[in-house]
C-alpha atoms as a PDB file:
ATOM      1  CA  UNK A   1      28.253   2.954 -41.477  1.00  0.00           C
ATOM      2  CA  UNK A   2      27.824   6.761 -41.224  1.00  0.00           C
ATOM      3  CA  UNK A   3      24.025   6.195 -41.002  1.00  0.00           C
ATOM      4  CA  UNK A   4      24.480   4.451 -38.065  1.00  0.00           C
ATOM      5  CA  UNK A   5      26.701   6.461 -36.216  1.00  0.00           C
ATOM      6  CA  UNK A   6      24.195   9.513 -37.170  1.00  0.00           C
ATOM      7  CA  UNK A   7      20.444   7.344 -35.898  1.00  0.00           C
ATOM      8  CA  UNK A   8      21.678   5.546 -33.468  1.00  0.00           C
ATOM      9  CA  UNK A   9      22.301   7.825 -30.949  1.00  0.00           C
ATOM     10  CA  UNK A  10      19.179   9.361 -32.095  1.00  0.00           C
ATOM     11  CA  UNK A  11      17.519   5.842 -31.138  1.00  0.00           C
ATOM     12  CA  UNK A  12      19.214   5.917 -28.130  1.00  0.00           C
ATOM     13  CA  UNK A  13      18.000   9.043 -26.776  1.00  0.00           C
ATOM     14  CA  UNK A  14      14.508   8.566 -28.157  1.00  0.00           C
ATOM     15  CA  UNK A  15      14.588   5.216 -26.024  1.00  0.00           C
ATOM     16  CA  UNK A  16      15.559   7.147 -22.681  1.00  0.00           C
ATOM     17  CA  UNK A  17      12.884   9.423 -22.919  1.00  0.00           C
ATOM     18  CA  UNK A  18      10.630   6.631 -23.244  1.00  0.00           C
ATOM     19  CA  UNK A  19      11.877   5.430 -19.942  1.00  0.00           C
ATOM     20  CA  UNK A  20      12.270   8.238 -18.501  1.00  0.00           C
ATOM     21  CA  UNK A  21       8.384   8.779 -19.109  1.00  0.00           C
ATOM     22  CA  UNK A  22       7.143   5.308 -18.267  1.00  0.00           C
ATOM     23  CA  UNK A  23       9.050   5.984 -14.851  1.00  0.00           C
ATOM     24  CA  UNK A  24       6.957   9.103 -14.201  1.00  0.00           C
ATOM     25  CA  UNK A  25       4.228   7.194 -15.362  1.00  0.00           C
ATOM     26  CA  UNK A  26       4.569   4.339 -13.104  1.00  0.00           C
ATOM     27  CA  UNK A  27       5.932   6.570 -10.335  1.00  0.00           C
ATOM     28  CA  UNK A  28       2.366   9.347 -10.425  1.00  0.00           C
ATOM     29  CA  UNK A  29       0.544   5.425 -10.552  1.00  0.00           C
ATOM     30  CA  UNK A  30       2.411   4.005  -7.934  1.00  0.00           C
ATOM     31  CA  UNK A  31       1.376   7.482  -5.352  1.00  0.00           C
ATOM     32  CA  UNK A  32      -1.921   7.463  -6.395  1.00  0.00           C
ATOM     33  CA  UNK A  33      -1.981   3.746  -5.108  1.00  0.00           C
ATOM     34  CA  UNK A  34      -0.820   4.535  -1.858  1.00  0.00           C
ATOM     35  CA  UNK A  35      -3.061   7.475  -1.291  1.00  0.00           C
ATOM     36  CA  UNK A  36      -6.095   5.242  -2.139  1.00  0.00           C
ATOM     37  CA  UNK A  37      -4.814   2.906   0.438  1.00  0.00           C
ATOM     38  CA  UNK A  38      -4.235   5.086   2.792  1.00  0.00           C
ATOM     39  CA  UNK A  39      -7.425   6.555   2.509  1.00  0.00           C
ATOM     40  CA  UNK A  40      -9.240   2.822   2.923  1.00  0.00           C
ATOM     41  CA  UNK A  41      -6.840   1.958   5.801  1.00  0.00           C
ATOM     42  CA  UNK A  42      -7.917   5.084   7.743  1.00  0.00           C
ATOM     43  CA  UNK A  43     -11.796   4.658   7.140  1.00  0.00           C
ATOM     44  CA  UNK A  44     -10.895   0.587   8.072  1.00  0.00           C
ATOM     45  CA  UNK A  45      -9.386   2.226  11.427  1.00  0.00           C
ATOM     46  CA  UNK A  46     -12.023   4.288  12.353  1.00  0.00           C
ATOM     47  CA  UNK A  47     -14.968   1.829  11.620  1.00  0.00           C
ATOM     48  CA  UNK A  48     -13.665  -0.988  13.539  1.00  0.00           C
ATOM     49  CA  UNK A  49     -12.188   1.217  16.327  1.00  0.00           C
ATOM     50  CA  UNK A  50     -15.037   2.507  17.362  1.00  0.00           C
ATOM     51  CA  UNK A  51     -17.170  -0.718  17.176  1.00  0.00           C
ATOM     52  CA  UNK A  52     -14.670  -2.151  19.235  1.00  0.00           C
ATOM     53  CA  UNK A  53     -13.779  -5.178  17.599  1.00  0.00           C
ATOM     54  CA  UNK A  54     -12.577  -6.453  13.992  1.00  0.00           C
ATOM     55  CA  UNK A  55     -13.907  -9.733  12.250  1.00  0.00           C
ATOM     56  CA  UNK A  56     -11.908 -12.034  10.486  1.00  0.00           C
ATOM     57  CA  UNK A  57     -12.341 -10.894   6.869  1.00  0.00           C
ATOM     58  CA  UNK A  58     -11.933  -6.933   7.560  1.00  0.00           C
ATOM     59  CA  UNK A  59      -8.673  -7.943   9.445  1.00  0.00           C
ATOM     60  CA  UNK A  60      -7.354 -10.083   6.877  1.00  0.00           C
ATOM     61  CA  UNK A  61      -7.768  -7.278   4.280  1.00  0.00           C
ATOM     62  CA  UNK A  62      -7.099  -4.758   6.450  1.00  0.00           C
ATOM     63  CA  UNK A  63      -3.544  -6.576   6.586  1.00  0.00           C
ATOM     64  CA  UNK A  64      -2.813  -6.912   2.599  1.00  0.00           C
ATOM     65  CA  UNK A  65      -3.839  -3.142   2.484  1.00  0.00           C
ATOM     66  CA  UNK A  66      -1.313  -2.307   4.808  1.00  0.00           C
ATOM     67  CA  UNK A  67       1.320  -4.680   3.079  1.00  0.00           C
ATOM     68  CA  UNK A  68       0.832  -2.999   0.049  1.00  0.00           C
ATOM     69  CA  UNK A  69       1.046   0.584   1.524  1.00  0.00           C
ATOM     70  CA  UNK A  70       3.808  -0.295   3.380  1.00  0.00           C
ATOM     71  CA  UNK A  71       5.438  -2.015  -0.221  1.00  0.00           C
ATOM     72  CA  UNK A  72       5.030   1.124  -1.939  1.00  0.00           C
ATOM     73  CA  UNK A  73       6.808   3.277   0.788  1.00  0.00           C
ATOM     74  CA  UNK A  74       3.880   4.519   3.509  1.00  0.00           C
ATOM     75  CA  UNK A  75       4.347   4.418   6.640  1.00  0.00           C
ATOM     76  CA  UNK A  76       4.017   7.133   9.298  1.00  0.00           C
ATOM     77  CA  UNK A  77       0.686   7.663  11.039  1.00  0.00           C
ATOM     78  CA  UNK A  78      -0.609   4.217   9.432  1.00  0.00           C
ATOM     79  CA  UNK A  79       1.405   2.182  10.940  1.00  0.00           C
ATOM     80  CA  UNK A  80       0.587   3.408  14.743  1.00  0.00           C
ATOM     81  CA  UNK A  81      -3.426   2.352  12.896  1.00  0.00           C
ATOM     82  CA  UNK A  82      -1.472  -1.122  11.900  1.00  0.00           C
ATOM     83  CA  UNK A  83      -0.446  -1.709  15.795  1.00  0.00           C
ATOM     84  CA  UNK A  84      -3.820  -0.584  16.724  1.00  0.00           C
ATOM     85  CA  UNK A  85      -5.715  -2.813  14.640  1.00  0.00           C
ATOM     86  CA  UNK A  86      -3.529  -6.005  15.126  1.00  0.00           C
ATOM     87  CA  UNK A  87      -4.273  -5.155  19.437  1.00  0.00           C
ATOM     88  CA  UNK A  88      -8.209  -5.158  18.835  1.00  0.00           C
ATOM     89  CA  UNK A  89      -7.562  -8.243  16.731  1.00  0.00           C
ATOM     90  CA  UNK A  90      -5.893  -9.883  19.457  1.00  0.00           C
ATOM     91  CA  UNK A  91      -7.698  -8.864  22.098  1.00  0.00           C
ATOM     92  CA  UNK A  92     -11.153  -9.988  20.359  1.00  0.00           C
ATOM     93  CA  UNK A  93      -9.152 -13.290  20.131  1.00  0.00           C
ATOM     94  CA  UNK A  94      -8.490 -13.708  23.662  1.00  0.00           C
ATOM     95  CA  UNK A  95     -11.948 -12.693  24.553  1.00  0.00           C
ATOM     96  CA  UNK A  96     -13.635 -15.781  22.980  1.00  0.00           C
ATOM     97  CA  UNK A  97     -10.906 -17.627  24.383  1.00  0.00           C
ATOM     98  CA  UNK A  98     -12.044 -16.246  28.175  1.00  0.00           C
ATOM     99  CA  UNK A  99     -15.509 -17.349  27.018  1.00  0.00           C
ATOM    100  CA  UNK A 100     -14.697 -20.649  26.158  1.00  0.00           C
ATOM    101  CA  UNK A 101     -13.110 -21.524  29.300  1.00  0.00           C
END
């Protein structure tokens, strides 16, 4: 019985710092994420920008990017990009709409 009252809190405390480490871990992964994200969403937003239209597949991704970003806590200046983006989507929409008609 005395062993146990001796290593166990020593198991204990060994575990926290485990945690404690796989949080810093996960949280340094979790940052470097978003910056990598942020970094695509921005070159995304200045490519299609300024060829003035979007197709399908770049605004699909550029969509799941921004989900992502957005699940791991960015927001800010990306998310004026976001409304940005989803406009020249919608606006190359109801151009080929126009054309159609």
């Amino acid at each position: 019985m005395q062993t146990y009252t001796i290593a166990l809190p020593i198991l204990l405390g060994y575990i926290v710092w485990l945690l404690k480490r796989q949080k810093k871990d996960r949280d340094a992964n979790s940052k470097g994420t978003m910056l990598l994200l942020r970094v695509q969403l921005i070159e995304y937003h200045d490519k299609y920008m300024k060829a003035g239209s979007i197709p399908s597949y770049a605004y699909e991704n550029f969509m799941e990017m921004y989900a992502a970003y957005h699940a791991l806590g960015g927001n800010g200046m990306i998310t004026k990009m976001y409304e940005e983006i989803h406009e020249l989507h919608l606006n190359k929409k109801e151009g080929k709409n126009h054309e159609n008609n």
